[in-house]
N, C-alpha and C. Protein backbone atom coordinates (compact mmCIF):
# COMPACT_ATOMS: atom_id res chain seq x y z
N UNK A 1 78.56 86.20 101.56
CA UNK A 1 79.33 86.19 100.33
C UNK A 1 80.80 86.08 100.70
N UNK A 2 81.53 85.25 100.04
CA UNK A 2 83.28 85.09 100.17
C UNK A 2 83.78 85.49 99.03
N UNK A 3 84.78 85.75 99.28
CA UNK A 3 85.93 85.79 98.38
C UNK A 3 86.37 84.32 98.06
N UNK A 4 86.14 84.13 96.70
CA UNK A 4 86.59 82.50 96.11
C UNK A 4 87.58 82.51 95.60
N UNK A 5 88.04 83.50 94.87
CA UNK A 5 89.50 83.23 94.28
C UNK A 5 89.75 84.48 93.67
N UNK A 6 91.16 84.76 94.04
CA UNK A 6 91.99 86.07 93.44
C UNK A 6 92.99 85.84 92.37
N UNK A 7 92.95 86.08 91.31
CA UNK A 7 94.46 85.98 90.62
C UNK A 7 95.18 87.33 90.53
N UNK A 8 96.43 87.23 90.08
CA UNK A 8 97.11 88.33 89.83
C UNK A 8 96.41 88.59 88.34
N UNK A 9 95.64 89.77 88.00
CA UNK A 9 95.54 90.43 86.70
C UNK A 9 94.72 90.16 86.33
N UNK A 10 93.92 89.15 86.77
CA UNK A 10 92.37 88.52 86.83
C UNK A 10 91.36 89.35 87.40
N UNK A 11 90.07 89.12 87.06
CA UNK A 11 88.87 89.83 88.07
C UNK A 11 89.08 88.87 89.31
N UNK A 12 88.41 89.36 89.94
CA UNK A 12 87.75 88.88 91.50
C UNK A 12 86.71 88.52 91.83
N UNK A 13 86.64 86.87 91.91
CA UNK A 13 85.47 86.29 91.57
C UNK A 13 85.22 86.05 93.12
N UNK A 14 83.12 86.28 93.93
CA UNK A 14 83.09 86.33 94.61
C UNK A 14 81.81 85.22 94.38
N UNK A 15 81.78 84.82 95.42
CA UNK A 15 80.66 83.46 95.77
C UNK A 15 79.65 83.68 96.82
N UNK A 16 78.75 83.08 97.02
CA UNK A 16 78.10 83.09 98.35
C UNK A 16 76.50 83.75 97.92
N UNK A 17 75.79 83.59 99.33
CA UNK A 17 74.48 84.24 98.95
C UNK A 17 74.49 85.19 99.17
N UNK A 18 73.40 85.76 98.36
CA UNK A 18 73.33 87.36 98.21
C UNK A 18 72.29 87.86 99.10
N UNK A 19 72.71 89.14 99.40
CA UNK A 19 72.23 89.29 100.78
C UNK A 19 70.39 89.23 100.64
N UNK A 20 69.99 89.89 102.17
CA UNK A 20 68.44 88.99 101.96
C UNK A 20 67.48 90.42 101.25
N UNK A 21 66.62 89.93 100.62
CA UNK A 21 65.71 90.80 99.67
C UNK A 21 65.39 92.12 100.04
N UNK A 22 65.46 92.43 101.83
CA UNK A 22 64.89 93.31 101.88
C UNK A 22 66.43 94.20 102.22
N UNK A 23 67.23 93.85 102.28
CA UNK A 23 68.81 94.23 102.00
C UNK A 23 69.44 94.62 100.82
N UNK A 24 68.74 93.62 99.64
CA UNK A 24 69.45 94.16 98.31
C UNK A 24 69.02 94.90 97.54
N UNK A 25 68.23 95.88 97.58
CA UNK A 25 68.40 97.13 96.85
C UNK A 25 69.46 98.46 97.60
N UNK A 26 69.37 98.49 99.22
CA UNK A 26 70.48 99.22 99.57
C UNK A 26 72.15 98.52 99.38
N UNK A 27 71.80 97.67 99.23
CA UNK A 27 73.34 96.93 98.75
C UNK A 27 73.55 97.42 97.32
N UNK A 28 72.47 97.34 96.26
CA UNK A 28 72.57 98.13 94.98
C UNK A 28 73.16 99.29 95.02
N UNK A 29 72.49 100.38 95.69
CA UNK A 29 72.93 101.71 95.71
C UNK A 29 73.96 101.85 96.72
N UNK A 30 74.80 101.50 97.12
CA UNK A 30 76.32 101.30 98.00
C UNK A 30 77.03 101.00 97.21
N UNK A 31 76.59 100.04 96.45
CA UNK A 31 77.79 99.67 95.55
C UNK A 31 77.77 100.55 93.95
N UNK A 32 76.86 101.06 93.95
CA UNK A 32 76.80 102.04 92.68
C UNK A 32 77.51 102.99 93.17
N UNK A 33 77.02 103.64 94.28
CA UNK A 33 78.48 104.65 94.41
C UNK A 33 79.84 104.75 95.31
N UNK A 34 80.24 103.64 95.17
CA UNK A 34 81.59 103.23 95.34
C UNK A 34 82.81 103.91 94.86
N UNK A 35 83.54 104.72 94.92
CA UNK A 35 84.29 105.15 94.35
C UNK A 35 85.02 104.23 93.30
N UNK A 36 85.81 105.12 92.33
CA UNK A 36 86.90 104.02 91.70
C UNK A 36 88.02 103.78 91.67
N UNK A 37 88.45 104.63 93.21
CA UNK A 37 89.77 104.22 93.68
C UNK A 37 89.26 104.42 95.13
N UNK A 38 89.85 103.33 96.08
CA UNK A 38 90.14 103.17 97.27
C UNK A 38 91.43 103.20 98.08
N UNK A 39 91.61 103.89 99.02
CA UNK A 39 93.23 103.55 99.47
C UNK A 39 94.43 104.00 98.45
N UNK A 40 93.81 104.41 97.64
CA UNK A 40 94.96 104.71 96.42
C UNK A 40 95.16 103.96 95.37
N UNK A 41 94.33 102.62 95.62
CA UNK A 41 94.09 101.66 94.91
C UNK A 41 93.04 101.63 93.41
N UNK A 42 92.96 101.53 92.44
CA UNK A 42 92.03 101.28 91.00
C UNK A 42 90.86 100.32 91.42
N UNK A 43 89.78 100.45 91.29
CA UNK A 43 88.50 99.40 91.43
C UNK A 43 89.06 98.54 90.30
N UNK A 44 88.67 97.05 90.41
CA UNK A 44 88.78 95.60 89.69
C UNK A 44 87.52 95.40 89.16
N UNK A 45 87.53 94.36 88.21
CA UNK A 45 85.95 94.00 87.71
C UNK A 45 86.53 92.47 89.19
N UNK A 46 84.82 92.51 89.35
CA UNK A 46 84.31 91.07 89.76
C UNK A 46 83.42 90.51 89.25
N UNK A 47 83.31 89.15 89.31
CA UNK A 47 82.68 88.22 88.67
C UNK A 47 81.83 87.50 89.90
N UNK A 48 80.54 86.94 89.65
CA UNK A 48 80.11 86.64 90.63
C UNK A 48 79.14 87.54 91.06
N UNK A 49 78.43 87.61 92.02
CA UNK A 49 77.21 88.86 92.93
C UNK A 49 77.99 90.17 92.26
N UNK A 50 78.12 90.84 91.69
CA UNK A 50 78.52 91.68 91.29
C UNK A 50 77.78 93.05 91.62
N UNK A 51 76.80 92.90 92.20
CA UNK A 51 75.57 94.31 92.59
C UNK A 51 75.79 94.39 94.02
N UNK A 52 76.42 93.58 94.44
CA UNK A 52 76.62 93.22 96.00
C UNK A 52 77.95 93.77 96.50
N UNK A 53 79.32 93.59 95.60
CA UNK A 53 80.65 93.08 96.18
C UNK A 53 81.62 94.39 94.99
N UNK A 54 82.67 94.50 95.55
CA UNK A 54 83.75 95.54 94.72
C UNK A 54 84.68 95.14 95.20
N UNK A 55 86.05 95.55 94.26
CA UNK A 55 87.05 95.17 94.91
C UNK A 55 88.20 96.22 94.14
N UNK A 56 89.23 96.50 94.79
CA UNK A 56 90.13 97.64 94.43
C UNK A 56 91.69 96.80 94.76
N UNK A 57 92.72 97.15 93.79
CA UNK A 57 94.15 96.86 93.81
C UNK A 57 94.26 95.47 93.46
N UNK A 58 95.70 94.87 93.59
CA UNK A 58 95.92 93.59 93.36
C UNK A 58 97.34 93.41 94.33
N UNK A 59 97.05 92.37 95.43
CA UNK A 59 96.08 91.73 96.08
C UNK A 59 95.11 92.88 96.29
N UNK A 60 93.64 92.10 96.11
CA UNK A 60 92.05 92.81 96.56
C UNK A 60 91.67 93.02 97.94
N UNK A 61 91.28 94.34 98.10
CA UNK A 61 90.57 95.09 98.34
C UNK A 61 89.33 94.68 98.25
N UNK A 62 88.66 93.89 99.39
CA UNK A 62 87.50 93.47 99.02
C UNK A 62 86.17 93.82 99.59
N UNK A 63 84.82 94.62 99.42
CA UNK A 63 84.01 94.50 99.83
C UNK A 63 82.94 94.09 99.68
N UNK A 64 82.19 93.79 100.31
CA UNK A 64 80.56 92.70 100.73
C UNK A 64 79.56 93.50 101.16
N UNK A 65 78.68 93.43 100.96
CA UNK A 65 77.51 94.00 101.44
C UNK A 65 76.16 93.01 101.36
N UNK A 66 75.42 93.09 102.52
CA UNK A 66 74.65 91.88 102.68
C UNK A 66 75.85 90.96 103.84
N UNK A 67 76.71 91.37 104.39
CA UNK A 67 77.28 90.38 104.96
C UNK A 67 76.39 89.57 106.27
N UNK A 68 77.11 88.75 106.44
CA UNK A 68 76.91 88.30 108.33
C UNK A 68 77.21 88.61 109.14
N UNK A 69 77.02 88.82 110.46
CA UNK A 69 77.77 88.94 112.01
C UNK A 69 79.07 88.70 112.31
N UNK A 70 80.10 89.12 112.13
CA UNK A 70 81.37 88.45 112.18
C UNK A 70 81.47 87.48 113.17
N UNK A 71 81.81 86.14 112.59
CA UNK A 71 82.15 84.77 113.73
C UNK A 71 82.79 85.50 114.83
N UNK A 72 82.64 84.83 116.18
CA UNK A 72 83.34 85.74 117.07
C UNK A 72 83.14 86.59 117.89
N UNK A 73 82.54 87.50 117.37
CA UNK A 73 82.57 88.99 118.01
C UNK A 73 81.81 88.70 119.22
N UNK A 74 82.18 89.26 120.13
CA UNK A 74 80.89 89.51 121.10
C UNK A 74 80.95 90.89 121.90
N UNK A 75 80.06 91.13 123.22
CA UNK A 75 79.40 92.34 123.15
C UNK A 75 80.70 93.31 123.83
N UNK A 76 82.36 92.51 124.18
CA UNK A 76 83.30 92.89 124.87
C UNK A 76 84.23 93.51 123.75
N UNK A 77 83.70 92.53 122.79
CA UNK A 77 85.05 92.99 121.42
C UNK A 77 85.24 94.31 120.98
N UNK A 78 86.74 94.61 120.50
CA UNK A 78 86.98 95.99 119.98
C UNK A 78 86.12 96.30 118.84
N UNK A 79 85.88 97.90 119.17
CA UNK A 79 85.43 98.29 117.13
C UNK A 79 86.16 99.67 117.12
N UNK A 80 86.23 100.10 116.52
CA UNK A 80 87.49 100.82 115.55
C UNK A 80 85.57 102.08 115.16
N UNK A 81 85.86 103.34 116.16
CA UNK A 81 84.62 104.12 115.45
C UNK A 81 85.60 104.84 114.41
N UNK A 82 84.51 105.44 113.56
CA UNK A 82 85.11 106.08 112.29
C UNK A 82 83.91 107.19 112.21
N UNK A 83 83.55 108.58 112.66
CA UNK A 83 82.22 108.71 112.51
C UNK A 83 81.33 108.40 113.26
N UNK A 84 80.11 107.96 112.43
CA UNK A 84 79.03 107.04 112.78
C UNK A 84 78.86 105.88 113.17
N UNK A 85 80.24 105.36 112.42
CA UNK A 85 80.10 103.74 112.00
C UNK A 85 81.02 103.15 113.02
N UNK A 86 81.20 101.72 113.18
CA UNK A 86 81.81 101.08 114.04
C UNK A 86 82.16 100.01 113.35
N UNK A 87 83.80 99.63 113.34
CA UNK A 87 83.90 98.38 112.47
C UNK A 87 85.27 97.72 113.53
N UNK A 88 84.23 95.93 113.38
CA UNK A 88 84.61 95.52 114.36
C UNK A 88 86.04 94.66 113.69
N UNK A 89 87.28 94.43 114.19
CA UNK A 89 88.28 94.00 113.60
C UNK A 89 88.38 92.82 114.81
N UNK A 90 88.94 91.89 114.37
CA UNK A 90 88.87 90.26 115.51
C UNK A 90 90.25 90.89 116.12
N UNK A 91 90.10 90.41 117.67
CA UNK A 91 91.30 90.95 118.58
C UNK A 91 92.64 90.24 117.68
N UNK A 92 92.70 89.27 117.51
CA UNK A 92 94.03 88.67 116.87
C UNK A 92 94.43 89.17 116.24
N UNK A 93 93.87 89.77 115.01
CA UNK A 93 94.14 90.69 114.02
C UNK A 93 94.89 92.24 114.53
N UNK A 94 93.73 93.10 115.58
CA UNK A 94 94.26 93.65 116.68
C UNK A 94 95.54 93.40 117.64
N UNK A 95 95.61 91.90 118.01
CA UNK A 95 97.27 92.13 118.82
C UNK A 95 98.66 92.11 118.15
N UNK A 96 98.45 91.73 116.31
CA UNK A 96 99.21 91.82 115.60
C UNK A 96 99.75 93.49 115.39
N UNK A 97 98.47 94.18 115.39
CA UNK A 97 99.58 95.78 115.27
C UNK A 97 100.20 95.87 116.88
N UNK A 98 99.81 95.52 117.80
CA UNK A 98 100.63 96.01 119.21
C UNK A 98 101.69 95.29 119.32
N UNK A 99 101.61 94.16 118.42
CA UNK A 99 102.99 93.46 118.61
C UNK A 99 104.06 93.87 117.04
N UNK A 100 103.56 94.98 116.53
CA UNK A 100 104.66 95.23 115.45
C UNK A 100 104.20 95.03 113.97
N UNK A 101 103.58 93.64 114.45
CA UNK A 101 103.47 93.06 112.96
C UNK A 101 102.24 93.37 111.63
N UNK A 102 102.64 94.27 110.99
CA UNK A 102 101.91 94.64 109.98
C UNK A 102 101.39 93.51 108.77
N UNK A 103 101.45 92.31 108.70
CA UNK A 103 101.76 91.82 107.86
C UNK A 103 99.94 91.05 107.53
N UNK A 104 99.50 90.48 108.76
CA UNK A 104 98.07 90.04 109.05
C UNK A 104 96.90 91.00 107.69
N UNK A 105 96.28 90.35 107.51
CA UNK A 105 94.80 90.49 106.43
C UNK A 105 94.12 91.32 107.68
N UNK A 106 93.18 91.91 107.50
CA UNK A 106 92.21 92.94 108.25
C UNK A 106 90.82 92.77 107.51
N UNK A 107 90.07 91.71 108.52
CA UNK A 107 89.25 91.54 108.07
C UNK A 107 88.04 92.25 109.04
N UNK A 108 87.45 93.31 108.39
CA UNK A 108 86.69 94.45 108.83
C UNK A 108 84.84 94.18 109.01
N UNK A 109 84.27 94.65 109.39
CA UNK A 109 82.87 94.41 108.85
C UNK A 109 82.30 95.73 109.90
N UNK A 110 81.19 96.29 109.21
CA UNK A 110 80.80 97.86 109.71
C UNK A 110 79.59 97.11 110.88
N UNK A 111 79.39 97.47 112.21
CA UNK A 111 78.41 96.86 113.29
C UNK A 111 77.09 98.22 113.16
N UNK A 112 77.20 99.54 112.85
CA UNK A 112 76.97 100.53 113.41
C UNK A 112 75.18 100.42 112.56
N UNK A 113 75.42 100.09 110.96
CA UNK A 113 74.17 100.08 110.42
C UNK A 113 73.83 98.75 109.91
N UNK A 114 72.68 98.91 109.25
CA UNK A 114 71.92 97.58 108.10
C UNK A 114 71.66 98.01 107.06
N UNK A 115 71.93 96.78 106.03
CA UNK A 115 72.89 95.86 106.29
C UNK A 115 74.11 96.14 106.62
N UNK A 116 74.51 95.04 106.91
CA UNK A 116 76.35 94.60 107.40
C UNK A 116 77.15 94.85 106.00
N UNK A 117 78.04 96.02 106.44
CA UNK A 117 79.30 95.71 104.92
C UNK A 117 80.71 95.14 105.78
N UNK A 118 81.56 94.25 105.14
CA UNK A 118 82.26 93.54 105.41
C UNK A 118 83.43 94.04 104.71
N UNK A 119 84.78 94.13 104.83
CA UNK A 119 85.64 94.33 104.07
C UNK A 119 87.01 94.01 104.43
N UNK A 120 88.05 93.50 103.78
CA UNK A 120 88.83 92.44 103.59
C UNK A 120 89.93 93.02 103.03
N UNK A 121 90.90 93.29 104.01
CA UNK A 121 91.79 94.33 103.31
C UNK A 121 93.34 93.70 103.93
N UNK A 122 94.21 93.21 102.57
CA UNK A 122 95.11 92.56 102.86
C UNK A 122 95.81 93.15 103.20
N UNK A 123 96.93 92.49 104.51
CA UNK A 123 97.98 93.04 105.16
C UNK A 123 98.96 94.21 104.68
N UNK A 124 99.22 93.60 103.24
CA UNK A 124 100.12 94.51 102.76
C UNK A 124 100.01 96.25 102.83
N UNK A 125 98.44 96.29 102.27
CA UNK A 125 98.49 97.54 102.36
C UNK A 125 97.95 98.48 103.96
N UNK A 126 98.48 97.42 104.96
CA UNK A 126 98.47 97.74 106.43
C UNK A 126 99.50 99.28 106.32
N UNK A 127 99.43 99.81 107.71
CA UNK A 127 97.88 100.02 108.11
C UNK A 127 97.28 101.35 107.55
N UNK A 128 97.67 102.29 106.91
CA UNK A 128 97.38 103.45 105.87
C UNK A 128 95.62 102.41 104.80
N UNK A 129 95.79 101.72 104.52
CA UNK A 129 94.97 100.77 104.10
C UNK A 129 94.03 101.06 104.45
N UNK A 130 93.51 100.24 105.96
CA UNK A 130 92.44 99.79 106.84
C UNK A 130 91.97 101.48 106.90
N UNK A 131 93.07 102.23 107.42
CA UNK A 131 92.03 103.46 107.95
C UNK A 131 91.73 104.59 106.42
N UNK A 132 92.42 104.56 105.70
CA UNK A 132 91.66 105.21 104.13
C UNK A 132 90.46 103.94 103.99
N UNK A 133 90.70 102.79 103.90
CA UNK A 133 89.19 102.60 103.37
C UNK A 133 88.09 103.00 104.60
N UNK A 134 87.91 102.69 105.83
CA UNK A 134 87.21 102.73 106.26
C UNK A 134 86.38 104.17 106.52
N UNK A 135 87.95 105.29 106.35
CA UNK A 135 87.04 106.51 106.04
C UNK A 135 86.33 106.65 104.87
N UNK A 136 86.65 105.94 104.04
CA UNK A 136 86.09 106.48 102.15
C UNK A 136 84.62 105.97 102.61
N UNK A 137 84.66 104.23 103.17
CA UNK A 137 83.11 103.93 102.93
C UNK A 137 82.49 104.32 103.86
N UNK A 138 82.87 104.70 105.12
CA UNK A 138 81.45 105.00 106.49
C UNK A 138 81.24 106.17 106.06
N UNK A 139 80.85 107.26 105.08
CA UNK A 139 80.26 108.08 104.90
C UNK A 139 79.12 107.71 103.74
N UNK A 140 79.56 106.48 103.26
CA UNK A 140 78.73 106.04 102.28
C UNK A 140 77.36 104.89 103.01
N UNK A 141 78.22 104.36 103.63
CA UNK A 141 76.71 103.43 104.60
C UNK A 141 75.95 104.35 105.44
N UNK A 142 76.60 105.02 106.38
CA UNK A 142 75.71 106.23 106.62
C UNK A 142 74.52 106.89 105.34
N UNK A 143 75.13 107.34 104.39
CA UNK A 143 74.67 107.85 103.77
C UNK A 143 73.06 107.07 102.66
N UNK A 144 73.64 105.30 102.85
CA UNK A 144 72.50 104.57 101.96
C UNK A 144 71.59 103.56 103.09
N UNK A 145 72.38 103.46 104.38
CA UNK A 145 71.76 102.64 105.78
C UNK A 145 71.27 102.98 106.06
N UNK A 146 70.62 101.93 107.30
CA UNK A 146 70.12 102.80 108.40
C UNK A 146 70.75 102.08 109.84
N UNK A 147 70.51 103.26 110.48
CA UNK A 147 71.49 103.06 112.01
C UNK A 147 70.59 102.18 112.55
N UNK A 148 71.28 101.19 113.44
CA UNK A 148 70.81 100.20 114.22
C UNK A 148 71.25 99.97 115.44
N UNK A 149 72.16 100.56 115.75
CA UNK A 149 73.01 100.24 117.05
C UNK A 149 74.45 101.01 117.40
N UNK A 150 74.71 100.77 118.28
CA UNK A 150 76.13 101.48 118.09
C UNK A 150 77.27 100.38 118.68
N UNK A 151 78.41 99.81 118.15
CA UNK A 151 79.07 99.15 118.31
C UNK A 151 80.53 99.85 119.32
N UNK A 152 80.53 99.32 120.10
CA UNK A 152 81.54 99.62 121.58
C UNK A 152 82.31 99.17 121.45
């Protein structure tokens, strides 16, 4: 599932396939209890997979469930533990905070359970952002997943 288009003051319309059958009922109950503020941020309506995907603030706050493998990653790459969970952030994204620059999108996705939640958290609200959401939701995939691995 992607993010297709954001407006200012608009919902958040999301595209893509929805995750696979034996994935989407725990994608149901993740996203039912989602909080309705993230980061400090107000939950948005979305349009689109809507049982799947949430999104909080403007620019969005975006999450996926049912995601994919993040392009990329492999078995050397950083993950960011939180908990239980392990969420892998692409090194580039990573050499942007050692070099200062707060400004980069943080595009997240949890390795630790199944399904994959993915989440998409624009620069701006770097880096107070990345680490409030990721604590709000890894108590929640823990809580509707199941463990599969542990991401290094």
């Amino acid at each position: 599932m992607l993010l297709a288009g954001c407006s200012t003051g608009q919902s958040v319309e999301l595209a893509g396939p929805p995750p696979s059958a034996e994935d989407a009922q725990a994608c149901r109950d993740l996203v039912a209890d989602l909080p309705d503020t993230l980061a400090g941020l107000q939950r948005r309506e979305v349009t689109g997979d809507t049982a799947y995907a949430a999104a909080w603030g403007d620019p969005a706050i975006v999450l996926v469930c049912g995601a994919a493998d993040p392009a990329g990653r492999t078995d050397a790459s950083t993950c960011v533990q939180v908990g239980r969970t392990g969420w892998y952030v692409p090194d580039s994204v990573l050499a942007t905070t050692v070099d200062g620059d707060q400004t980069a999108d943080v595009p997240t996705t949890e390795l630790n359970f199944s399904p994959r939640v993915a989440l998409l958290i624009p620069g701006r609200y770097r880096p107070e952002g990345f680490s409030d959401s990721i604590a709000t939701i890894g108590p929640l995939v823990q809580r509707h997943f199941t463990k599969v691995g542990r991401c290094l």
